[in-house]
C-alpha atoms as a PDB file:
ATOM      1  CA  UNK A   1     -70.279 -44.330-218.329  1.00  0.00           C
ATOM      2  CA  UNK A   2     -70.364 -44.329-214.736  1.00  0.00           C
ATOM      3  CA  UNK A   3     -68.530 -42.382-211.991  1.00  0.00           C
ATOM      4  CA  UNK A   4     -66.576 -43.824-209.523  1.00  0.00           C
ATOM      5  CA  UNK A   5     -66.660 -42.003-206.087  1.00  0.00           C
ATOM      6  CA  UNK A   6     -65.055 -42.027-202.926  1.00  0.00           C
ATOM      7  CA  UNK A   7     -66.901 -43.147-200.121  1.00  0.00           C
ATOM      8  CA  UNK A   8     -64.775 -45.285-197.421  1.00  0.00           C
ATOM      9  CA  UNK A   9     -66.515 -45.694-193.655  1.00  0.00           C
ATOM     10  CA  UNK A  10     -63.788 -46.616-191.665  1.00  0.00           C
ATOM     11  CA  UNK A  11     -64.420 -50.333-190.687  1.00  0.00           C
ATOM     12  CA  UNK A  12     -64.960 -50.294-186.936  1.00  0.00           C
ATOM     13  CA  UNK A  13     -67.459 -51.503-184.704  1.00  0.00           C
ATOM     14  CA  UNK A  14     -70.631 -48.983-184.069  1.00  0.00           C
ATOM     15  CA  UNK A  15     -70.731 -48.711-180.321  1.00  0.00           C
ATOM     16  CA  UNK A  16     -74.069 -47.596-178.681  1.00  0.00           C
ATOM     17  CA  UNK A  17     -75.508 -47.360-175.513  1.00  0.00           C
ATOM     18  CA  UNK A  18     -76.868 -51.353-176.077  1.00  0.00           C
ATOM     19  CA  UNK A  19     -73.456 -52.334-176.867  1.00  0.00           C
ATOM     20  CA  UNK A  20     -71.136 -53.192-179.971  1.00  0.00           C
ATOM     21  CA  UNK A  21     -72.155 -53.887-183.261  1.00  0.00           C
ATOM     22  CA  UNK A  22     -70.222 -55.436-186.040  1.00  0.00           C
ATOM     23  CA  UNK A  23     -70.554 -55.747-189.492  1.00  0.00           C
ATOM     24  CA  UNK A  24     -68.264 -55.200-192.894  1.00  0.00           C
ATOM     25  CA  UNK A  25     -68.843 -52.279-194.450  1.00  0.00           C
ATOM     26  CA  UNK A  26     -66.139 -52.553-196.724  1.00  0.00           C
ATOM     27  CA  UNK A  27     -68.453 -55.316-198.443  1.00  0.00           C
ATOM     28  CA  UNK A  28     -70.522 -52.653-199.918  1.00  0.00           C
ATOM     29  CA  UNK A  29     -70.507 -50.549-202.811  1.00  0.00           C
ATOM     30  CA  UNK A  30     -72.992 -47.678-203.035  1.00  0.00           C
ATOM     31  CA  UNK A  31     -74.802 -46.614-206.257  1.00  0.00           C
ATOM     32  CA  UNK A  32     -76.681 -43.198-206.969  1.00  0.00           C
ATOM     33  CA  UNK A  33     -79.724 -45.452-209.072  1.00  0.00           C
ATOM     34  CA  UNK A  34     -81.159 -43.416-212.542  1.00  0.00           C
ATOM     35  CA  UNK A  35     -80.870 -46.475-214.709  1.00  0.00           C
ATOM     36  CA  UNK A  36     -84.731 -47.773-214.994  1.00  0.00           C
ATOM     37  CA  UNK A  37     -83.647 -50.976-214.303  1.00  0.00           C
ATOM     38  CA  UNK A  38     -81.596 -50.330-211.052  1.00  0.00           C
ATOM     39  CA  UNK A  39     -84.675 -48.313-209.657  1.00  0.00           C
ATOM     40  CA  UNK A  40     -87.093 -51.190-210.279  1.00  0.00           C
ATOM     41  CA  UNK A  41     -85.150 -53.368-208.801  1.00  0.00           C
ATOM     42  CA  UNK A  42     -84.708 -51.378-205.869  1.00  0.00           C
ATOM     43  CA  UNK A  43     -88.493 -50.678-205.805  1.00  0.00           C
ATOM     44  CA  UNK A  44     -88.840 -54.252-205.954  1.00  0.00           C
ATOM     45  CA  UNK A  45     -86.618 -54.955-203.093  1.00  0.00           C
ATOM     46  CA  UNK A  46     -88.465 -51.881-201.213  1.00  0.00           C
ATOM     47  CA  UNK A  47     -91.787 -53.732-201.478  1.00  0.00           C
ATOM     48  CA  UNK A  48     -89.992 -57.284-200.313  1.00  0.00           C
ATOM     49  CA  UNK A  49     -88.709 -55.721-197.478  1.00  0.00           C
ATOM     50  CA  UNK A  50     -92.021 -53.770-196.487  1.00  0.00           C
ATOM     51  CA  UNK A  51     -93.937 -56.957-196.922  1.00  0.00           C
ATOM     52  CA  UNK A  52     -91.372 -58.781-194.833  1.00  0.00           C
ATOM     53  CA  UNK A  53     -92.466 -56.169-191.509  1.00  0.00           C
ATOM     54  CA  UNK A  54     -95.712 -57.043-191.904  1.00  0.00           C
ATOM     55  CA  UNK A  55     -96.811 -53.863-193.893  1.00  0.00           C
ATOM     56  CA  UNK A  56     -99.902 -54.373-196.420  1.00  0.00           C
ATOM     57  CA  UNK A  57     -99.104 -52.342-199.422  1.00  0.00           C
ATOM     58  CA  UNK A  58     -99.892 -51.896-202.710  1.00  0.00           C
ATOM     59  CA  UNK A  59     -97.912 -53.479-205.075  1.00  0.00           C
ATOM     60  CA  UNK A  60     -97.422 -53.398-208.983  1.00  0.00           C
ATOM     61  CA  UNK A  61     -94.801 -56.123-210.356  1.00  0.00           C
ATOM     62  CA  UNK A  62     -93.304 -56.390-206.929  1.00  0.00           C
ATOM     63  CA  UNK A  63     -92.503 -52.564-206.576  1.00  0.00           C
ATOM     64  CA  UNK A  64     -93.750 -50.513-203.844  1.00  0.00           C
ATOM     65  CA  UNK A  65     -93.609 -47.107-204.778  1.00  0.00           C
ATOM     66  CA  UNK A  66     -95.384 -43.410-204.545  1.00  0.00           C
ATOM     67  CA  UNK A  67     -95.287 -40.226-206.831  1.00  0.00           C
ATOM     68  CA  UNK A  68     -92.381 -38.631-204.189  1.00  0.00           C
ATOM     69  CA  UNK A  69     -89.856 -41.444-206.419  1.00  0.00           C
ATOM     70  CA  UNK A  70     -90.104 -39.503-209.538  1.00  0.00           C
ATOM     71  CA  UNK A  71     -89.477 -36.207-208.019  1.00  0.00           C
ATOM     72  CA  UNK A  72     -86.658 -34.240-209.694  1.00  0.00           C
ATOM     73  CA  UNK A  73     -85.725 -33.124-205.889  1.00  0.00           C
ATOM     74  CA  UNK A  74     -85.434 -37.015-204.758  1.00  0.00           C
ATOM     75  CA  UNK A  75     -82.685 -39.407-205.252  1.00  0.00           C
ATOM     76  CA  UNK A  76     -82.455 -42.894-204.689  1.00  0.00           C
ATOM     77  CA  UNK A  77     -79.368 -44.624-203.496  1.00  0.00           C
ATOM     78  CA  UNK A  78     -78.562 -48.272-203.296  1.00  0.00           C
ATOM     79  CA  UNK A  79     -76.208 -50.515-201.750  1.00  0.00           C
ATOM     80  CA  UNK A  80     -74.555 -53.434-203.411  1.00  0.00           C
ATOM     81  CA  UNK A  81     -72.665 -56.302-201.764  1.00  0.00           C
ATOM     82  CA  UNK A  82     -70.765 -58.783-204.474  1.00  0.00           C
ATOM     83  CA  UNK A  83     -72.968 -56.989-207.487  1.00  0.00           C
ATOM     84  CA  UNK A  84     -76.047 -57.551-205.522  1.00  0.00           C
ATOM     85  CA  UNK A  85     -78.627 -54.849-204.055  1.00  0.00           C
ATOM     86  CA  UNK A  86     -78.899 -55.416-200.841  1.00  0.00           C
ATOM     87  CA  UNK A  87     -80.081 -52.197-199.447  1.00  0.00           C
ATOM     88  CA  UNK A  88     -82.056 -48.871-201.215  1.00  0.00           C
ATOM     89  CA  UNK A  89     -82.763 -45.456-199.057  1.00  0.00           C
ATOM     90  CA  UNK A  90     -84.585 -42.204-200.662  1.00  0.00           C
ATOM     91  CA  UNK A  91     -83.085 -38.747-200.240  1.00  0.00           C
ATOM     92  CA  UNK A  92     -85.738 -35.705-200.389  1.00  0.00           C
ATOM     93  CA  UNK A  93     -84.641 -32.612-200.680  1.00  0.00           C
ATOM     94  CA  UNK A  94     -86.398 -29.116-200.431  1.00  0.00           C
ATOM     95  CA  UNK A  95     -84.526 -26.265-200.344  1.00  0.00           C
ATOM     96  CA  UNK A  96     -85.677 -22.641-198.947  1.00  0.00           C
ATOM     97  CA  UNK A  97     -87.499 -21.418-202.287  1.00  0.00           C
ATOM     98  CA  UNK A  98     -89.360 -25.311-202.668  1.00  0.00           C
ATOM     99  CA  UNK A  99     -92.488 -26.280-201.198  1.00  0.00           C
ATOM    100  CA  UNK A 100     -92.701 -28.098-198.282  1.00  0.00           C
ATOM    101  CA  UNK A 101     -94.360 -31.067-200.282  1.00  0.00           C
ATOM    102  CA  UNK A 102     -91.582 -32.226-201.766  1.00  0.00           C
ATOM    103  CA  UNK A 103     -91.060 -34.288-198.398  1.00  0.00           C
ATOM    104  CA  UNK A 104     -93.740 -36.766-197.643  1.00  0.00           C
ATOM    105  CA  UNK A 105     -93.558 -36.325-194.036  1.00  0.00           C
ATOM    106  CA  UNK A 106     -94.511 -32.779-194.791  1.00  0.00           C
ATOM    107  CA  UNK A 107     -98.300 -33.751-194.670  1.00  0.00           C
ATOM    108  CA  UNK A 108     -98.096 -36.083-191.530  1.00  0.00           C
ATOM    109  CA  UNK A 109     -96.600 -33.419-189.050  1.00  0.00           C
ATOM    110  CA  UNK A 110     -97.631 -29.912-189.170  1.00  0.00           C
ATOM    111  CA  UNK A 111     -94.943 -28.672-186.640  1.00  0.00           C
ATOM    112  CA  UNK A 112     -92.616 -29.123-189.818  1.00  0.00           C
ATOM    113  CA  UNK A 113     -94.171 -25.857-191.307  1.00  0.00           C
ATOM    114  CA  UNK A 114     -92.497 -23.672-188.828  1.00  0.00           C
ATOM    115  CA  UNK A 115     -88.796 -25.051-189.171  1.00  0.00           C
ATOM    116  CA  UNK A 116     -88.896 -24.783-192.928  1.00  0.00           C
ATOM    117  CA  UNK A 117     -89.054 -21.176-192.823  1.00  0.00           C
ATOM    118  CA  UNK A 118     -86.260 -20.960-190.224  1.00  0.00           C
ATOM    119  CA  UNK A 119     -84.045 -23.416-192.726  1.00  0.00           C
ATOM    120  CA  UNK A 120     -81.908 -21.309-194.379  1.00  0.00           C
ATOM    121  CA  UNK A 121     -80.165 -23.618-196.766  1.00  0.00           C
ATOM    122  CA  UNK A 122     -83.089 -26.542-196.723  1.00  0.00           C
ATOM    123  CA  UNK A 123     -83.977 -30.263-195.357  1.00  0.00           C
ATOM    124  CA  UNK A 124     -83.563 -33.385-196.854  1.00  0.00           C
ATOM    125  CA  UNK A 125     -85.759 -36.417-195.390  1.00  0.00           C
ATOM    126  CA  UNK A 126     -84.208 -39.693-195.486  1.00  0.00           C
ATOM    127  CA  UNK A 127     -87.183 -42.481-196.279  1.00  0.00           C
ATOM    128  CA  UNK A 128     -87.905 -45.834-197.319  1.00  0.00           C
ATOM    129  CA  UNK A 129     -84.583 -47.112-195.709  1.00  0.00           C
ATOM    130  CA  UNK A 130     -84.827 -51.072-196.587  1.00  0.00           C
ATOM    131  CA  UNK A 131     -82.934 -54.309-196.270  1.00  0.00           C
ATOM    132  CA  UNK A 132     -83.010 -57.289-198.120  1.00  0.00           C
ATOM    133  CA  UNK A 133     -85.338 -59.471-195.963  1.00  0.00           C
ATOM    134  CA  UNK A 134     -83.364 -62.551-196.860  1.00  0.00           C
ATOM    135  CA  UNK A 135     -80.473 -61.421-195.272  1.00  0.00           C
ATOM    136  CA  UNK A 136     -80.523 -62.629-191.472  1.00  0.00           C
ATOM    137  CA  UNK A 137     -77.230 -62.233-190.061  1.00  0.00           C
ATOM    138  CA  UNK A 138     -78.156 -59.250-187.522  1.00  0.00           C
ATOM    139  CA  UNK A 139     -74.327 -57.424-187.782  1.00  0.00           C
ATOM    140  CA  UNK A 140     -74.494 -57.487-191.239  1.00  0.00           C
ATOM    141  CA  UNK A 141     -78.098 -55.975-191.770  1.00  0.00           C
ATOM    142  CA  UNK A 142     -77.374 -53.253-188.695  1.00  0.00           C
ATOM    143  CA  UNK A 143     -73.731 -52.809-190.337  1.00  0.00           C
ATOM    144  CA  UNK A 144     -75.779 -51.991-193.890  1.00  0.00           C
ATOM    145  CA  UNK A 145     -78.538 -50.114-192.056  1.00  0.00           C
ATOM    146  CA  UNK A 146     -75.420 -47.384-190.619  1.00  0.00           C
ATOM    147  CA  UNK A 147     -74.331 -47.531-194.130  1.00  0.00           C
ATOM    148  CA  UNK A 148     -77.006 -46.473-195.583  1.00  0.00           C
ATOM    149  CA  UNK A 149     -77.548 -43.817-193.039  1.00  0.00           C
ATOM    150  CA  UNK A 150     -73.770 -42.635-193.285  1.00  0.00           C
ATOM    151  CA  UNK A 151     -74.474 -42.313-197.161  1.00  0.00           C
ATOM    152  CA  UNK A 152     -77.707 -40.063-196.473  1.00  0.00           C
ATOM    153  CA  UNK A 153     -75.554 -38.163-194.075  1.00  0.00           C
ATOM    154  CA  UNK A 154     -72.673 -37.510-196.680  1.00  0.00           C
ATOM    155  CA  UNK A 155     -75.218 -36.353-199.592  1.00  0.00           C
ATOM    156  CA  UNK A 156     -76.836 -34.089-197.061  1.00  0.00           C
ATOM    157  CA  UNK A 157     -73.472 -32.433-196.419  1.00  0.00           C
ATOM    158  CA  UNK A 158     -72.651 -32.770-200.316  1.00  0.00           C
ATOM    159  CA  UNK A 159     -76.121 -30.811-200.870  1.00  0.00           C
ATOM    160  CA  UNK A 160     -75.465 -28.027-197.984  1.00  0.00           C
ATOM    161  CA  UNK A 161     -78.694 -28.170-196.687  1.00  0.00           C
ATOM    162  CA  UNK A 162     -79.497 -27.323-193.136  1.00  0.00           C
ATOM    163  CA  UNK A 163     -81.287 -30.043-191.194  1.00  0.00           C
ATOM    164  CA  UNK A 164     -81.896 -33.802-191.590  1.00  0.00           C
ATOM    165  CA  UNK A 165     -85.184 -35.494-191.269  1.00  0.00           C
ATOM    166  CA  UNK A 166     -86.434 -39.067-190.869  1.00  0.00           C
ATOM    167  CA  UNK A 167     -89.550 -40.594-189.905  1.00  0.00           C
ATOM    168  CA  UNK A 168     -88.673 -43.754-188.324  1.00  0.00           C
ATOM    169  CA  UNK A 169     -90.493 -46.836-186.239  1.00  0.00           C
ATOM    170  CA  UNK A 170     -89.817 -46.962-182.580  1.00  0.00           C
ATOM    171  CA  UNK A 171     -86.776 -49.595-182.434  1.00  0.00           C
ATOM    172  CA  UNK A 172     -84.626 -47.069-184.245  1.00  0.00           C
ATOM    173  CA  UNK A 173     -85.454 -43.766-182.521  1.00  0.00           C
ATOM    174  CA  UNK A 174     -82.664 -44.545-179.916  1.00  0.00           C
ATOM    175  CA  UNK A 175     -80.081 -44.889-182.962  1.00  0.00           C
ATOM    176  CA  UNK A 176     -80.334 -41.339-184.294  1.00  0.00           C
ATOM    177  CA  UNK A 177     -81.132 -39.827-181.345  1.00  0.00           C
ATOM    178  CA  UNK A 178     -77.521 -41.292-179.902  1.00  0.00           C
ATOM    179  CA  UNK A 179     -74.991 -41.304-182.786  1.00  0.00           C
ATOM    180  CA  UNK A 180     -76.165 -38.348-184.391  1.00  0.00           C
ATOM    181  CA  UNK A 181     -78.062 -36.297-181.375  1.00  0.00           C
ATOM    182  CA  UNK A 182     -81.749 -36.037-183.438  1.00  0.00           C
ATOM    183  CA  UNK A 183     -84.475 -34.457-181.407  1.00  0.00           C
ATOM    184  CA  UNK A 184     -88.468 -35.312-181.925  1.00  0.00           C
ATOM    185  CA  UNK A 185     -90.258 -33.007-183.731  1.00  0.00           C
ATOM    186  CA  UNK A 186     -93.993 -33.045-182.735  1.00  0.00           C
ATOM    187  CA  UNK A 187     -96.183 -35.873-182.446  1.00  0.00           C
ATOM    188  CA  UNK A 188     -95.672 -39.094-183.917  1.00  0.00           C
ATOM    189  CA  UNK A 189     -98.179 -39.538-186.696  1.00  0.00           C
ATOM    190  CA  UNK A 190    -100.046 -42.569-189.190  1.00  0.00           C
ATOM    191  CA  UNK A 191     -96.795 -42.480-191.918  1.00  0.00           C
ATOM    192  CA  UNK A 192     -97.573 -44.582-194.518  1.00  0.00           C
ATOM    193  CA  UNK A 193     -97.723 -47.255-194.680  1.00  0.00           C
ATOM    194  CA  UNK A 194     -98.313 -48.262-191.361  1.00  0.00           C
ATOM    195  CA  UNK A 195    -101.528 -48.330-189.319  1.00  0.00           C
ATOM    196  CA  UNK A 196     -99.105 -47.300-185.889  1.00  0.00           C
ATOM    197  CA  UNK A 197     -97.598 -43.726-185.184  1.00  0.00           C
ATOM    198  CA  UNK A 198     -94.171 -43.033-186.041  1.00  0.00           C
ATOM    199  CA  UNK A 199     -91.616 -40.217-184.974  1.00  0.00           C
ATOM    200  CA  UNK A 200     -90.405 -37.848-186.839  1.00  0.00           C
ATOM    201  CA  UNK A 201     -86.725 -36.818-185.930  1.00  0.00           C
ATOM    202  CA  UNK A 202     -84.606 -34.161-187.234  1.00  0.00           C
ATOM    203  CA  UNK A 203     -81.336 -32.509-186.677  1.00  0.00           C
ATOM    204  CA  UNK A 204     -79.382 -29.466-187.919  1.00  0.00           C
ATOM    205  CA  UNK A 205     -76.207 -30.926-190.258  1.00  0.00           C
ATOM    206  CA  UNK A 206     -73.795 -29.416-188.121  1.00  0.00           C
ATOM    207  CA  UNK A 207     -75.279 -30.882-185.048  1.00  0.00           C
ATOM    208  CA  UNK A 208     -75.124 -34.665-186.867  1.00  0.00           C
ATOM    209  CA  UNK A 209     -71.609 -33.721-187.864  1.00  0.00           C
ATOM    210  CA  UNK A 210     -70.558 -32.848-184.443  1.00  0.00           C
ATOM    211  CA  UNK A 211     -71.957 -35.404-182.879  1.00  0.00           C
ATOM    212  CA  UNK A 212     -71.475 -38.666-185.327  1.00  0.00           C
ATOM    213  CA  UNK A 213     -67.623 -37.498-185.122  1.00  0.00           C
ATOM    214  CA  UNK A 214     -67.646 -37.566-180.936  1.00  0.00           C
ATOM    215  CA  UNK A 215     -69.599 -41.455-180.963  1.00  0.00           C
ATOM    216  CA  UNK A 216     -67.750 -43.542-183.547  1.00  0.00           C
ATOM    217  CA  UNK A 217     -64.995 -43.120-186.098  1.00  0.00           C
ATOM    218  CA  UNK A 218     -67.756 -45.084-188.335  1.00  0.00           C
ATOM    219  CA  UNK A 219     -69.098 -41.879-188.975  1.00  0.00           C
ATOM    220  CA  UNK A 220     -66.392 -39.269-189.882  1.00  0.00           C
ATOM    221  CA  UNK A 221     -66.990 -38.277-193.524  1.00  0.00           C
ATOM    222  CA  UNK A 222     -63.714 -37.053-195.195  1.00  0.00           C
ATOM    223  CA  UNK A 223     -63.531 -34.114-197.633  1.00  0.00           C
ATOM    224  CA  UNK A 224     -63.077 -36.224-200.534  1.00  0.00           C
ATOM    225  CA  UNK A 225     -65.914 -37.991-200.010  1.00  0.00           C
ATOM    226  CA  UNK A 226     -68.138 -35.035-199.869  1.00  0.00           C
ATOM    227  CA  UNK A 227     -66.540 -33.601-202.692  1.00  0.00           C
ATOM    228  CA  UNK A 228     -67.214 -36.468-204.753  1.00  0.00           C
ATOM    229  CA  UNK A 229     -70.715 -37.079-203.391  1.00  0.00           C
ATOM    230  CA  UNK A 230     -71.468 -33.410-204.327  1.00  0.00           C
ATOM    231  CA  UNK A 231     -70.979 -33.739-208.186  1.00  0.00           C
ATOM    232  CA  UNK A 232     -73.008 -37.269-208.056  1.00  0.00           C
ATOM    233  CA  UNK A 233     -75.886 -35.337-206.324  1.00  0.00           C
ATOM    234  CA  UNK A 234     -75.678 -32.296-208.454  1.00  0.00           C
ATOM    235  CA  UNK A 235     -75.844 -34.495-211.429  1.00  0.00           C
ATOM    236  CA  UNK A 236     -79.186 -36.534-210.038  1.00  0.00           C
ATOM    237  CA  UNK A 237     -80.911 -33.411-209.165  1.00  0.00           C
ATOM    238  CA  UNK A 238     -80.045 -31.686-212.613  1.00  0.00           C
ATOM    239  CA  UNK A 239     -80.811 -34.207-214.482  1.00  0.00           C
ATOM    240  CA  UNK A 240     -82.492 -33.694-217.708  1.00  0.00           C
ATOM    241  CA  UNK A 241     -82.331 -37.233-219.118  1.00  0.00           C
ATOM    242  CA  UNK A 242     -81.995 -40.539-217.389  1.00  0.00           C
ATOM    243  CA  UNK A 243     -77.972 -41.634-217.087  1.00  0.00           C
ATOM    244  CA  UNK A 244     -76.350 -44.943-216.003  1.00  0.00           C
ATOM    245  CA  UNK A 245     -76.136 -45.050-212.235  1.00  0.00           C
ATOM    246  CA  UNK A 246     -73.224 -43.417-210.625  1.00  0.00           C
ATOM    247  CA  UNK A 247     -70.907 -45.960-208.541  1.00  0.00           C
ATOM    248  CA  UNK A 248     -69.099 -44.952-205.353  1.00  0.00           C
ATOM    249  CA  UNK A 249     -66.882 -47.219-204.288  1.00  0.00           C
ATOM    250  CA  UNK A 250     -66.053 -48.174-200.807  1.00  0.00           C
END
């Protein structure tokens, strides 16, 4: 049976230094995915909305995906909107006594070596953040985008782990640098899939936390909502059989 959760993102506009966006995050409702047929649908909608930036990628049945997905140290969460996905983002973690490898940024930028040993509870890279391609109202997919990050934000707390990583494309460096004060961490690098460099940015948790809280109210993550996050995450990463997707409800 599945878990409902907190998770409730104030609905307010996301200021930044370009100006006011707008969206309804209250229209969403996010899903830890471990049902086989929720994660091949969000693989599915992964390889639509790769496709859709003009990334060539390998494809089987519509789903773009790599050994990192069936990791027991990586969860997948989606976003639903009126029952349907709209949005899917993958959570790696590797904690202190785990190798390095668990991330796949971990072979694209050797300067990550060094701050894994000077982690003392971990990193968790967020990944293959994607949107429904048919969607083209530009609030609602930048609104979904912050969700999604929020969510990654709240399961990093939930899992205690030191520092945040993500390997983004240019457009978006400004967004985590600004609500959540990420610095570069060496040299962009050929992620896959694309054939142009891409930064990798990372943050200690307590740095996000401090700095998400001072931008926009969008942001603040309530004890409740960590507390519930925490037992879906524990769950997902102790998982020993496949369960029905956990539901947290916005």
């Amino acid at each position: 049976m599945s878990q409902t959760l907190a998770f409730r993102p104030r609905q307010e506009s996301l200021s930044t230094e370009e100006g006011s966006w707008h969206g309804n995050a209250k229209s969403f409702e996010l899903s830890i995915l471990e049902g086989e047929a929720d994660i091949r649908e969000a693989l599915r909608l992964r390889g639509r909305a790769y496709t859709a930036i003009g990334y060539d990628i390998d494809q089987v049945d519509g789903e773009y995906t790599d050994h990192f997905d069936a990791l027991p140290t990586t969860v997948l969460l989606g976003a639903y909107d009126q029952k349907r996905l709209v949005g899917c983002v993958r959570l790696c973690f590797a904690s202190p006594k785990q190798p390095l490898s668990n991330l796949p940024c971990a072979a694209y930028y050797p300067a990550l070596t060094d701050i894994h040993h000077q982690q003392p509870h971990g990193l968790i890279e967020i990944s293959r953040l994607s949107i429904e391609p048919g969607l083209n109202n530009m609030s609602y997919r930048t609104t979904l985008y912050a969700f999604l990050v929020r969510a990654s934000l709240t399961a990093a707390l939930a899992a205690g782990v030191s520092m945040l990583l993500v390997a983004t494309r240019p457009e978006w460096v400004r967004f985590y640098r600004y609500m959540l004060g990420f610095q570069q961490i060496g040299e962009p690098a050929l992620y896959p899939p694309g054939d142009f460099k891409i930064t990798l940015l990372g943050g200690s948790l307590e740095q996000a936390r401090m700095r998400q809280r001072l931008q926009n109210r969008f942001f603040k993550i309530t004890p409740d909502e960590v507390a519930s996050m925490k037992n879906a995450i524990t769950t997902a990463l102790n998982r020993g059989t496949v369960p029905k997707p956990s539901k947290i409800a916005v």
